[in-house]
PDB file of N, CA and C in Angstrom:
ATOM      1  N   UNK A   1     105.263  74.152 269.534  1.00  0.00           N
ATOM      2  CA  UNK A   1     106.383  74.883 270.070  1.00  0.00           C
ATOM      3  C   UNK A   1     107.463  73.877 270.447  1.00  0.00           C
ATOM      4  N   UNK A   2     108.608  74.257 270.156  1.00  0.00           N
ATOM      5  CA  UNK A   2     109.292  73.556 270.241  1.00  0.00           C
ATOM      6  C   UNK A   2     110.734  74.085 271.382  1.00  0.00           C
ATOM      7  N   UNK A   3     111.269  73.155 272.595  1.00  0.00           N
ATOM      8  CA  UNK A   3     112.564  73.897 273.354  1.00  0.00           C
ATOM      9  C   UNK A   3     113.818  73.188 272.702  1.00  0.00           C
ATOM     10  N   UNK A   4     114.602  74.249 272.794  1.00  0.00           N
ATOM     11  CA  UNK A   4     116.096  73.898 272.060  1.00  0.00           C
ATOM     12  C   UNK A   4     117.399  74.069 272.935  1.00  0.00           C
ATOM     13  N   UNK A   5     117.828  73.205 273.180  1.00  0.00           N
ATOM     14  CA  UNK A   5     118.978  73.156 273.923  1.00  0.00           C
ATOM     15  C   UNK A   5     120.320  72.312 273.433  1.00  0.00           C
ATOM     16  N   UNK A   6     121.253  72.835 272.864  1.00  0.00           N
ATOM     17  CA  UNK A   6     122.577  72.250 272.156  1.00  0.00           C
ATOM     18  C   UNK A   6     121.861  71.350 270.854  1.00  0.00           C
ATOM     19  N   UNK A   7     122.635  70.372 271.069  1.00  0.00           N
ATOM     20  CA  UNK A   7     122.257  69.453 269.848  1.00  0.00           C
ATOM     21  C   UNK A   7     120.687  68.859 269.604  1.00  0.00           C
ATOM     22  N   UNK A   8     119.687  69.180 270.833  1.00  0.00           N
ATOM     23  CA  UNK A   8     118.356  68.227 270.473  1.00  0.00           C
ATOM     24  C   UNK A   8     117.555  69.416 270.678  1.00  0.00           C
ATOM     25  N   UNK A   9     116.107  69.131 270.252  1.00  0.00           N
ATOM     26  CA  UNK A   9     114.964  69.712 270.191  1.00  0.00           C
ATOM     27  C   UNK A   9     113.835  69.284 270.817  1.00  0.00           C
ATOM     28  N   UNK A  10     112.669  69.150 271.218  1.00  0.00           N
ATOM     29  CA  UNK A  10     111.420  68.248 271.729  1.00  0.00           C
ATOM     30  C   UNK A  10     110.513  69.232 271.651  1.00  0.00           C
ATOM     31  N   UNK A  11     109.347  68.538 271.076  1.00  0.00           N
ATOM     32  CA  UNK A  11     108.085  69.323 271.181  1.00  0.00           C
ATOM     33  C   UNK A  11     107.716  68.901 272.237  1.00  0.00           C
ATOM     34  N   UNK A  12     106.693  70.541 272.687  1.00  0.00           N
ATOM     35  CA  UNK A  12     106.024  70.125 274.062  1.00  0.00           C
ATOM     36  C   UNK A  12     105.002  69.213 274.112  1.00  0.00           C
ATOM     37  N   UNK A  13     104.529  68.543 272.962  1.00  0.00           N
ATOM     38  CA  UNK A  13     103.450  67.564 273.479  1.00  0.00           C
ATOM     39  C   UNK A  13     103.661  66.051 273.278  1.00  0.00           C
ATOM     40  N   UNK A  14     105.743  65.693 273.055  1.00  0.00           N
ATOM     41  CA  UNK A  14     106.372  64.865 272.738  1.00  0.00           C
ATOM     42  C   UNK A  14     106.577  63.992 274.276  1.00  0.00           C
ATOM     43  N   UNK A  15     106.434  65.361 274.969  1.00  0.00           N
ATOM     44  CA  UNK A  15     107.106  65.444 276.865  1.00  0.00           C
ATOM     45  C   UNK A  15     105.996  64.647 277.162  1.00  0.00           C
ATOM     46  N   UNK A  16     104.717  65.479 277.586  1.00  0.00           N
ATOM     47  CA  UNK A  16     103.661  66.295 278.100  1.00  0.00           C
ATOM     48  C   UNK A  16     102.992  64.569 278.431  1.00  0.00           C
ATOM     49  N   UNK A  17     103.146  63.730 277.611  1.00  0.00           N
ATOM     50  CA  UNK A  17     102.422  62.420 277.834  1.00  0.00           C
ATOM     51  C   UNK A  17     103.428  61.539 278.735  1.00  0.00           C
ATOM     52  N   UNK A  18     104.415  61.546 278.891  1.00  0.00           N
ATOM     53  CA  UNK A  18     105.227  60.679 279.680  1.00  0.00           C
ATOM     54  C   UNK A  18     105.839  61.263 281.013  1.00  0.00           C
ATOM     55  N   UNK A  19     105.458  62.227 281.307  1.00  0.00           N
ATOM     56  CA  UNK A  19     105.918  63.082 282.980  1.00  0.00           C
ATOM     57  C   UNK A  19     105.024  62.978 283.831  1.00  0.00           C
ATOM     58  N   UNK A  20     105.148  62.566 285.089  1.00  0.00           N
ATOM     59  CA  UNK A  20     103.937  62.077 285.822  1.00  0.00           C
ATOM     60  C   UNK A  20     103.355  63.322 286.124  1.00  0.00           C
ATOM     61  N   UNK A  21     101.386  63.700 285.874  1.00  0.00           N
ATOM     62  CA  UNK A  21     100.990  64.768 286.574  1.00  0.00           C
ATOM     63  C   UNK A  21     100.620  65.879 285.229  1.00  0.00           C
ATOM     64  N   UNK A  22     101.970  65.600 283.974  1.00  0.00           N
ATOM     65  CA  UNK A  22     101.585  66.753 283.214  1.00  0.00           C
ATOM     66  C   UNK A  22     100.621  66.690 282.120  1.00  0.00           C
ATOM     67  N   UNK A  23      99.919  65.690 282.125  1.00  0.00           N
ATOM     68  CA  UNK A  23      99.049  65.451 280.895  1.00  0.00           C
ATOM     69  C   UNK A  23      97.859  65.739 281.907  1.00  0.00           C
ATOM     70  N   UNK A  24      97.354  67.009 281.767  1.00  0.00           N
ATOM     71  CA  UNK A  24      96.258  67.559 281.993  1.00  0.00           C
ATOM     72  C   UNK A  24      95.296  69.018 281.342  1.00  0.00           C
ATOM     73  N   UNK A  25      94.399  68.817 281.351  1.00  0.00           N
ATOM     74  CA  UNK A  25      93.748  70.345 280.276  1.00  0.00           C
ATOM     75  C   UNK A  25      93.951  71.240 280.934  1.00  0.00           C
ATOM     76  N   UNK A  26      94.282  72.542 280.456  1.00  0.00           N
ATOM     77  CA  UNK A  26      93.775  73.757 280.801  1.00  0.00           C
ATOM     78  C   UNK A  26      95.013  73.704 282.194  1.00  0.00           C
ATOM     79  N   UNK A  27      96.401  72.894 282.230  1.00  0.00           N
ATOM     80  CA  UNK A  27      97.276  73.683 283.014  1.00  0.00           C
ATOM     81  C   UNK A  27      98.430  74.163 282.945  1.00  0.00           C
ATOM     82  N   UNK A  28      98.481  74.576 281.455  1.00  0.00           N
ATOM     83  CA  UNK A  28      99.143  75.316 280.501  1.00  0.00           C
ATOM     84  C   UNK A  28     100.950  74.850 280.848  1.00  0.00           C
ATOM     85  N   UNK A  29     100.954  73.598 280.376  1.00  0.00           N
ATOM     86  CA  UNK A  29     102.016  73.069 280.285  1.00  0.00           C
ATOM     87  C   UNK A  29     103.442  73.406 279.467  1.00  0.00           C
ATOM     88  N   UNK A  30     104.251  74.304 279.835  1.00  0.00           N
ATOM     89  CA  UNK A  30     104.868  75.150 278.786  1.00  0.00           C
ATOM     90  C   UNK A  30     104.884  76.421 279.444  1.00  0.00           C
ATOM     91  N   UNK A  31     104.713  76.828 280.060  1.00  0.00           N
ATOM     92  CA  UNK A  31     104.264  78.428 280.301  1.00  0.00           C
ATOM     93  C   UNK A  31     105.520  78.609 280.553  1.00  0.00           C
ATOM     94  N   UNK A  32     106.888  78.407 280.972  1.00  0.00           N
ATOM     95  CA  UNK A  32     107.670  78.729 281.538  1.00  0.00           C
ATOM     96  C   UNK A  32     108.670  77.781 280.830  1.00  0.00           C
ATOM     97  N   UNK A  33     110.113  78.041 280.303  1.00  0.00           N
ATOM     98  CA  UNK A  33     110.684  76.743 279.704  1.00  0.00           C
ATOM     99  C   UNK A  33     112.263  77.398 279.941  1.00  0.00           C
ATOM    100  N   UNK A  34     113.374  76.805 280.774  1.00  0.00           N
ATOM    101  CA  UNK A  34     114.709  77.174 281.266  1.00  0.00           C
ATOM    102  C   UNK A  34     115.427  75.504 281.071  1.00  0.00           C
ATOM    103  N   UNK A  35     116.589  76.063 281.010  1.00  0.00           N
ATOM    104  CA  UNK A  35     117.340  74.913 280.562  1.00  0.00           C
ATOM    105  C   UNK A  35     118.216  75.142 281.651  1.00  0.00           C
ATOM    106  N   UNK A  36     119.239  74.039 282.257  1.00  0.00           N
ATOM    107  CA  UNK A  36     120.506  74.347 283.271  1.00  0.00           C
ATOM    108  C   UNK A  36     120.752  72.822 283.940  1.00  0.00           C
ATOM    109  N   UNK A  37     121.621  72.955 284.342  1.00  0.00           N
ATOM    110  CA  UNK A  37     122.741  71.710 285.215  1.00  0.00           C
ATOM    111  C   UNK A  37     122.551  72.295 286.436  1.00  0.00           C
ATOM    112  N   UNK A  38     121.336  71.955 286.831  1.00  0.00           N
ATOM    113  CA  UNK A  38     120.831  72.022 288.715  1.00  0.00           C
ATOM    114  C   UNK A  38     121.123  70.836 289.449  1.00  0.00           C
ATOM    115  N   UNK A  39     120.435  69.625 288.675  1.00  0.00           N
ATOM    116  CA  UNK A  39     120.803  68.543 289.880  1.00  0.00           C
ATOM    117  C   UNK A  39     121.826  67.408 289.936  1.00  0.00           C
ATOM    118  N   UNK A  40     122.425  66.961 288.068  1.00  0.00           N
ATOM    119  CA  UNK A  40     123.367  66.572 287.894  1.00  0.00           C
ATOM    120  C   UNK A  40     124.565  66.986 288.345  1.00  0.00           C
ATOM    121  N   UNK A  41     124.689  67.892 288.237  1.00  0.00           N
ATOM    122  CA  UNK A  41     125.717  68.780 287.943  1.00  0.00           C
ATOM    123  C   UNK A  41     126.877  68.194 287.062  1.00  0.00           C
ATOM    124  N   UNK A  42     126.548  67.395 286.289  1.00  0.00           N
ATOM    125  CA  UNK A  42     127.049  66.419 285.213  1.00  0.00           C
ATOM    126  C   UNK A  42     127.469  67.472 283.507  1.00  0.00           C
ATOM    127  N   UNK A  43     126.968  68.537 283.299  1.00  0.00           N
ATOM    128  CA  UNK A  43     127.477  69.398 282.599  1.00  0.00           C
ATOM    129  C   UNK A  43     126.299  69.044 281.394  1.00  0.00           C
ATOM    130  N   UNK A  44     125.568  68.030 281.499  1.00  0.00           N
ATOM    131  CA  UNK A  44     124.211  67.981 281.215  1.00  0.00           C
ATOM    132  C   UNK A  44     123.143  68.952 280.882  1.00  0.00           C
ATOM    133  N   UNK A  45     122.316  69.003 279.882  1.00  0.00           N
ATOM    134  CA  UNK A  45     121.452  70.498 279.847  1.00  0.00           C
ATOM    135  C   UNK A  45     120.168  69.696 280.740  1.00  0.00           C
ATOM    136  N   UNK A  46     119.777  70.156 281.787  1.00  0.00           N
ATOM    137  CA  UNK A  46     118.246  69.521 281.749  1.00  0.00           C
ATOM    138  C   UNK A  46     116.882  70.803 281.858  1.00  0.00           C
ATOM    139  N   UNK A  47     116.041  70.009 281.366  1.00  0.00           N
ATOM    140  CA  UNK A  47     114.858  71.003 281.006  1.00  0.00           C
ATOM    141  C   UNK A  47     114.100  71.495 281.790  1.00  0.00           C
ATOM    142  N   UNK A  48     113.828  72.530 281.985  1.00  0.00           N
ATOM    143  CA  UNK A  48     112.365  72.908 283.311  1.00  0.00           C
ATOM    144  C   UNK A  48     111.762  73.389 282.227  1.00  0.00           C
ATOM    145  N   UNK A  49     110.285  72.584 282.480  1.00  0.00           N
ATOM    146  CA  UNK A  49     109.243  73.316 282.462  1.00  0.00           C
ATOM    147  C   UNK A  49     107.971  73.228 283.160  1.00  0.00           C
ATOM    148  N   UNK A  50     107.146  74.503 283.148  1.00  0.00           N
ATOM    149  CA  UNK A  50     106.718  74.670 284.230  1.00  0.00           C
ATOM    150  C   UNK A  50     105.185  74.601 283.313  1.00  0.00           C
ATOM    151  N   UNK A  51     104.240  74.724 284.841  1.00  0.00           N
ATOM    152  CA  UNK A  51     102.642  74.254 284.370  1.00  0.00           C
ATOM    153  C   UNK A  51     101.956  75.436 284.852  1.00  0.00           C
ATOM    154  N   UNK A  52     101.885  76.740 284.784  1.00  0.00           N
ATOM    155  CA  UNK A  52     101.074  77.623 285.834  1.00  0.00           C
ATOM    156  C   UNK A  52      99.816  77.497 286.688  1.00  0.00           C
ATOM    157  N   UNK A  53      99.112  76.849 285.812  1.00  0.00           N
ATOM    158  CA  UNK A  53      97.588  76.560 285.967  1.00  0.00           C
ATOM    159  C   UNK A  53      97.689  75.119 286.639  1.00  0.00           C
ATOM    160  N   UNK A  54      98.414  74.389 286.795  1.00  0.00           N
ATOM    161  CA  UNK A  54      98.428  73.035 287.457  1.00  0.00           C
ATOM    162  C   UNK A  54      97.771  73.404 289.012  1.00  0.00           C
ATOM    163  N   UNK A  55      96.593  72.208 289.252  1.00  0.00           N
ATOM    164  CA  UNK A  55      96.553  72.088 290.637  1.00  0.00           C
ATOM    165  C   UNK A  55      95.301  73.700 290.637  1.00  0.00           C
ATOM    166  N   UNK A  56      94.809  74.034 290.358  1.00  0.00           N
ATOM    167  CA  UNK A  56      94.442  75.309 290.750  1.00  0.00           C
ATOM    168  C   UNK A  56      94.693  76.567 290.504  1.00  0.00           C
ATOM    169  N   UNK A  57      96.032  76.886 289.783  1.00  0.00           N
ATOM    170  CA  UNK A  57      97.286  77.509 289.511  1.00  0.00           C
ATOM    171  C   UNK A  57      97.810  77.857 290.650  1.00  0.00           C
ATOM    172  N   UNK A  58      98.313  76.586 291.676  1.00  0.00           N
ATOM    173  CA  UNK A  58      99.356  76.716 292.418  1.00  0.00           C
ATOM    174  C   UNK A  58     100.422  76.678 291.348  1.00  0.00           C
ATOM    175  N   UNK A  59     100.830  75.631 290.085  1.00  0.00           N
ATOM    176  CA  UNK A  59     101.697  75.458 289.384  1.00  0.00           C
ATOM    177  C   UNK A  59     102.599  74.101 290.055  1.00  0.00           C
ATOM    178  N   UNK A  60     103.213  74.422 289.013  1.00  0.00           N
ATOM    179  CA  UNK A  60     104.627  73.068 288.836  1.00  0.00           C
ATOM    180  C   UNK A  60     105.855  73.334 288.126  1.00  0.00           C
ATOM    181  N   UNK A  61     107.011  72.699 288.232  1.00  0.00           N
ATOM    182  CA  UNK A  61     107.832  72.906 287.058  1.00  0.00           C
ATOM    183  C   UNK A  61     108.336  71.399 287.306  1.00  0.00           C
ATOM    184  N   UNK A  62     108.729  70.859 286.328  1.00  0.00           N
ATOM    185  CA  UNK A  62     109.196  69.608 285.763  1.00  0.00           C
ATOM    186  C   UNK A  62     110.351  69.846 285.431  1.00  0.00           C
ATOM    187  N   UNK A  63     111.586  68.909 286.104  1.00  0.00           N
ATOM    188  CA  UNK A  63     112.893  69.021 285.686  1.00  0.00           C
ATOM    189  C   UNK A  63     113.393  67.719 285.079  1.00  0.00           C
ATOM    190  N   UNK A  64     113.563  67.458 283.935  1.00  0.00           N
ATOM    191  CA  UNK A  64     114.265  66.446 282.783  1.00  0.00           C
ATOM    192  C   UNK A  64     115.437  66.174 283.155  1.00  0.00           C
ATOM    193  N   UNK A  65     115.593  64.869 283.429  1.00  0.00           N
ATOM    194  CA  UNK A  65     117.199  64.645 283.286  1.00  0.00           C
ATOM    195  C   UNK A  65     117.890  64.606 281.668  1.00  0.00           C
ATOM    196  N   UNK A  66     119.179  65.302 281.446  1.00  0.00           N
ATOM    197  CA  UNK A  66     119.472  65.420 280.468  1.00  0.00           C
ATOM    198  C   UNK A  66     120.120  64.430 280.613  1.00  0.00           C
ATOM    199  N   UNK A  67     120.698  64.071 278.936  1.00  0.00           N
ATOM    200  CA  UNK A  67     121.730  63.358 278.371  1.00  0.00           C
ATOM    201  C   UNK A  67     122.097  63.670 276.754  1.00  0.00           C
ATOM    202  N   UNK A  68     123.123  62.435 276.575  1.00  0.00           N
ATOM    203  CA  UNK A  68     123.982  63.230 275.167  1.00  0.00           C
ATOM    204  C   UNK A  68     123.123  62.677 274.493  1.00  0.00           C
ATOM    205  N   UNK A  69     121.798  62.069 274.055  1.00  0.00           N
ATOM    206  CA  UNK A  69     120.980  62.197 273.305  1.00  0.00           C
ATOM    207  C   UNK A  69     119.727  63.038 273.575  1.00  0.00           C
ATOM    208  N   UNK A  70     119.813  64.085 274.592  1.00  0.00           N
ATOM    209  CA  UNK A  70     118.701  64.462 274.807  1.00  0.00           C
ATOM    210  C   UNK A  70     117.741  64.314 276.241  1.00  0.00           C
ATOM    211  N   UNK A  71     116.668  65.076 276.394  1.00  0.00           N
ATOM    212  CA  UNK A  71     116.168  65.016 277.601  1.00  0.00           C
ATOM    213  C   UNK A  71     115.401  63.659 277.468  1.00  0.00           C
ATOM    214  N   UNK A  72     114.874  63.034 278.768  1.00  0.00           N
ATOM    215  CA  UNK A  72     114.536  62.231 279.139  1.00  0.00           C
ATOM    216  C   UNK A  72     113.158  62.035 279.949  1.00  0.00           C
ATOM    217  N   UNK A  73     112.169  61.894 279.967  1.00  0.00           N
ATOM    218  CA  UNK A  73     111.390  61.844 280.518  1.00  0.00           C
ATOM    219  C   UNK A  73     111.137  60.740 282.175  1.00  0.00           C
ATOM    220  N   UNK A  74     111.748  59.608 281.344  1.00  0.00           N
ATOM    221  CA  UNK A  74     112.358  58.722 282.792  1.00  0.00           C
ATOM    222  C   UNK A  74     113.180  59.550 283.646  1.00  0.00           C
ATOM    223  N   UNK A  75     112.634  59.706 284.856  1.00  0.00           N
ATOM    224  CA  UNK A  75     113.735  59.679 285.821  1.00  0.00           C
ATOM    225  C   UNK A  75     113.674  61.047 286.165  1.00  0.00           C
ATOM    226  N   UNK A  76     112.119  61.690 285.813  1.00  0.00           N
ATOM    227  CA  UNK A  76     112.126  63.161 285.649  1.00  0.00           C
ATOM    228  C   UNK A  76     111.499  63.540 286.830  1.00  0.00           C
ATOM    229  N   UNK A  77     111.332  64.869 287.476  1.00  0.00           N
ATOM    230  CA  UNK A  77     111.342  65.420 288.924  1.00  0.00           C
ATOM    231  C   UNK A  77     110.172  66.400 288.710  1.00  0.00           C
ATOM    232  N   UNK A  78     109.584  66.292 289.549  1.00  0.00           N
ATOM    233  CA  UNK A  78     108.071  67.358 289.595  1.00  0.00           C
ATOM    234  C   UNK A  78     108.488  68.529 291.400  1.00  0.00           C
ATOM    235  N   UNK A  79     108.526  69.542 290.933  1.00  0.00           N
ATOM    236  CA  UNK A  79     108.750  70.309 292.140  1.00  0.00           C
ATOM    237  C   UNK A  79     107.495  70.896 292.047  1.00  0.00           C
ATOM    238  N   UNK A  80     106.713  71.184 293.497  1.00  0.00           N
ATOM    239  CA  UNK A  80     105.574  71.700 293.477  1.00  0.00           C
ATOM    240  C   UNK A  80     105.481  72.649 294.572  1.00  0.00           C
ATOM    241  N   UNK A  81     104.750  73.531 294.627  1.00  0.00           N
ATOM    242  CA  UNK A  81     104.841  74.084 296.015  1.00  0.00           C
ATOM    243  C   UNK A  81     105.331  74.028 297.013  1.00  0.00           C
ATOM    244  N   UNK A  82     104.116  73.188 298.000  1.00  0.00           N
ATOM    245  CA  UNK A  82     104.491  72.504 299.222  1.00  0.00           C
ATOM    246  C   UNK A  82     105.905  71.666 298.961  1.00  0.00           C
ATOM    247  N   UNK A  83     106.513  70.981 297.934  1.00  0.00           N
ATOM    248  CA  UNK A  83     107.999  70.606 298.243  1.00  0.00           C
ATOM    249  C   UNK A  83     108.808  71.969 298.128  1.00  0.00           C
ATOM    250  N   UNK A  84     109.049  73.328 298.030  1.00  0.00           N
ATOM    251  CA  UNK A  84     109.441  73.778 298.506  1.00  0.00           C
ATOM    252  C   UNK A  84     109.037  74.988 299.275  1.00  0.00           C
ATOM    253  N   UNK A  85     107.873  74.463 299.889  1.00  0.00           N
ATOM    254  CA  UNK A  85     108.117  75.304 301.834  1.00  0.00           C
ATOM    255  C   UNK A  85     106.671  76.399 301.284  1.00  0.00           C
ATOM    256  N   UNK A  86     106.233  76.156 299.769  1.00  0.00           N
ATOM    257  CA  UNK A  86     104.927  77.407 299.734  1.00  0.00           C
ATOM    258  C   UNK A  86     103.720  76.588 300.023  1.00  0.00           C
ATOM    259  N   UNK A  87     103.077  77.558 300.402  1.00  0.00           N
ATOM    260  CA  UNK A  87     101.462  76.719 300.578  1.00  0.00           C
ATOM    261  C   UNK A  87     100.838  76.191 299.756  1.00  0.00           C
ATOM    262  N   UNK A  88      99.836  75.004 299.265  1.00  0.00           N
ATOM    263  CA  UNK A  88      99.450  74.980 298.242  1.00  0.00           C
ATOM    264  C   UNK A  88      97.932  75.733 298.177  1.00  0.00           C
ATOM    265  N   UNK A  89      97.939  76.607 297.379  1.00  0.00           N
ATOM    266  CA  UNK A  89      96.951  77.622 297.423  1.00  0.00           C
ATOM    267  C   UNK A  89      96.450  78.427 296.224  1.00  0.00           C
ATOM    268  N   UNK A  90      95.225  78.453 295.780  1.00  0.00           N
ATOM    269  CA  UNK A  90      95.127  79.381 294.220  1.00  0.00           C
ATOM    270  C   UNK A  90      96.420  80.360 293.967  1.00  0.00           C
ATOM    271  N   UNK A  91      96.699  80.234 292.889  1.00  0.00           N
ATOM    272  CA  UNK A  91      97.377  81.715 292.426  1.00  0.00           C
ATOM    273  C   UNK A  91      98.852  81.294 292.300  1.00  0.00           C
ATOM    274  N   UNK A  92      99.105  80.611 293.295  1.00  0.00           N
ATOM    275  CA  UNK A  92     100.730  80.841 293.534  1.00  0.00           C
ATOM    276  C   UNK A  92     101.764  81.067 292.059  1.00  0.00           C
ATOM    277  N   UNK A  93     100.879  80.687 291.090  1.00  0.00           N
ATOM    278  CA  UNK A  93     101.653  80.244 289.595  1.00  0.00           C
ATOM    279  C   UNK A  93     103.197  79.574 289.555  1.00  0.00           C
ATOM    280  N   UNK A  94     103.345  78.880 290.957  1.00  0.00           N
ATOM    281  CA  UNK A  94     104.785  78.569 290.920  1.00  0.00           C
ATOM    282  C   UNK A  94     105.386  77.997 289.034  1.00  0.00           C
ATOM    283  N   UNK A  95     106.235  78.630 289.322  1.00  0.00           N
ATOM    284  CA  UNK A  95     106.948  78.435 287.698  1.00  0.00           C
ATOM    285  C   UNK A  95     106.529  79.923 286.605  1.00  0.00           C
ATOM    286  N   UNK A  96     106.352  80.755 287.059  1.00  0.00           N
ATOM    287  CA  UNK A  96     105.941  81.958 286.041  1.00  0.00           C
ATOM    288  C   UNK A  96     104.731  81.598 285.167  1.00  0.00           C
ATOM    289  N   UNK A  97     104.325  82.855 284.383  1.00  0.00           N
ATOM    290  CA  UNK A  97     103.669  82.893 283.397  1.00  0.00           C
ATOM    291  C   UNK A  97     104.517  82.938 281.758  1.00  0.00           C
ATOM    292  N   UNK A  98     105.294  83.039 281.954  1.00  0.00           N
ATOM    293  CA  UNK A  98     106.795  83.851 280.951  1.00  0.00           C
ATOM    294  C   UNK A  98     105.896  84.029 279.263  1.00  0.00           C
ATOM    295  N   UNK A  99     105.495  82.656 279.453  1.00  0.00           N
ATOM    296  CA  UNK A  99     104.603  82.202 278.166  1.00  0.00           C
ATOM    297  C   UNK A  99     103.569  82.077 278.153  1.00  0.00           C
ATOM    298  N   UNK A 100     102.481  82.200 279.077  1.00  0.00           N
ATOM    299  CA  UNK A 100     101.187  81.971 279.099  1.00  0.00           C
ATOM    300  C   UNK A 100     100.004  82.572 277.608  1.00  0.00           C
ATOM    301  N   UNK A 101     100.432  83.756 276.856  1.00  0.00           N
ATOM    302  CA  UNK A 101     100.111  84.650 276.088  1.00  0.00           C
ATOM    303  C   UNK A 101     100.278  83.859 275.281  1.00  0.00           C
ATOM    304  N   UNK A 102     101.320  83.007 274.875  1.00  0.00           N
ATOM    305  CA  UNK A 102     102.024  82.412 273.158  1.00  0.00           C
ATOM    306  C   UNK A 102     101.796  80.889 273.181  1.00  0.00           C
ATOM    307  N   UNK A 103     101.227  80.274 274.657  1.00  0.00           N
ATOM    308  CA  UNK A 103     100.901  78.973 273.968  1.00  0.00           C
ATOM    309  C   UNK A 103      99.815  78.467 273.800  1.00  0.00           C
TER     310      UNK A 103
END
């Protein structure tokens, strides 16, 4: 599977080895995949994607810093629960399921 945003492409298992945390079995890395200019605000595309099953399926989502060649794995941001204010606890699926069915 592949995410597409303007001019570049990346397969998910191109990412999946260089993001701290996301190279793990069974925590469905992909389940969730949004593109947007959240923390640059540089006009930049950067990537979320999210892990449902991470941790227990508390979940995760991973935010890419973009650039004009593309996302980046350096320099990339892991939001997890407890960093914003939820418990860490079975279930939470922080980051959706959106995709859980198709990957």
């Amino acid at each position: 599977m592949a995410a597409s945003a303007g001019p570049w492409s990346v397969g998910r298992g191109a990412l999946r080895c260089c993001l701290p945390g996301a190279d793990e079995t069974d925590d469905f890395f992909g389940t969730t995949v949004a593109v947007g200019d959240i923390y640059s605000k540089d006009g930049k595309p950067e990537p979320l994607i999210s892990a449902a099953e991470e941790n227990n399926s508390t979940g995760a989502v991973w935010v890419l810093p973009g650039g004009t060649n593309g996302p980046a794995a350096k320099g990339s941001s892991v939001i997890t629960a407890p960093s914003v204010g939820f418990p860490r606890q079975d279930s939470t699926l922080l980051g959706g399921t959106r995709l859980l069915g198709v990957i």
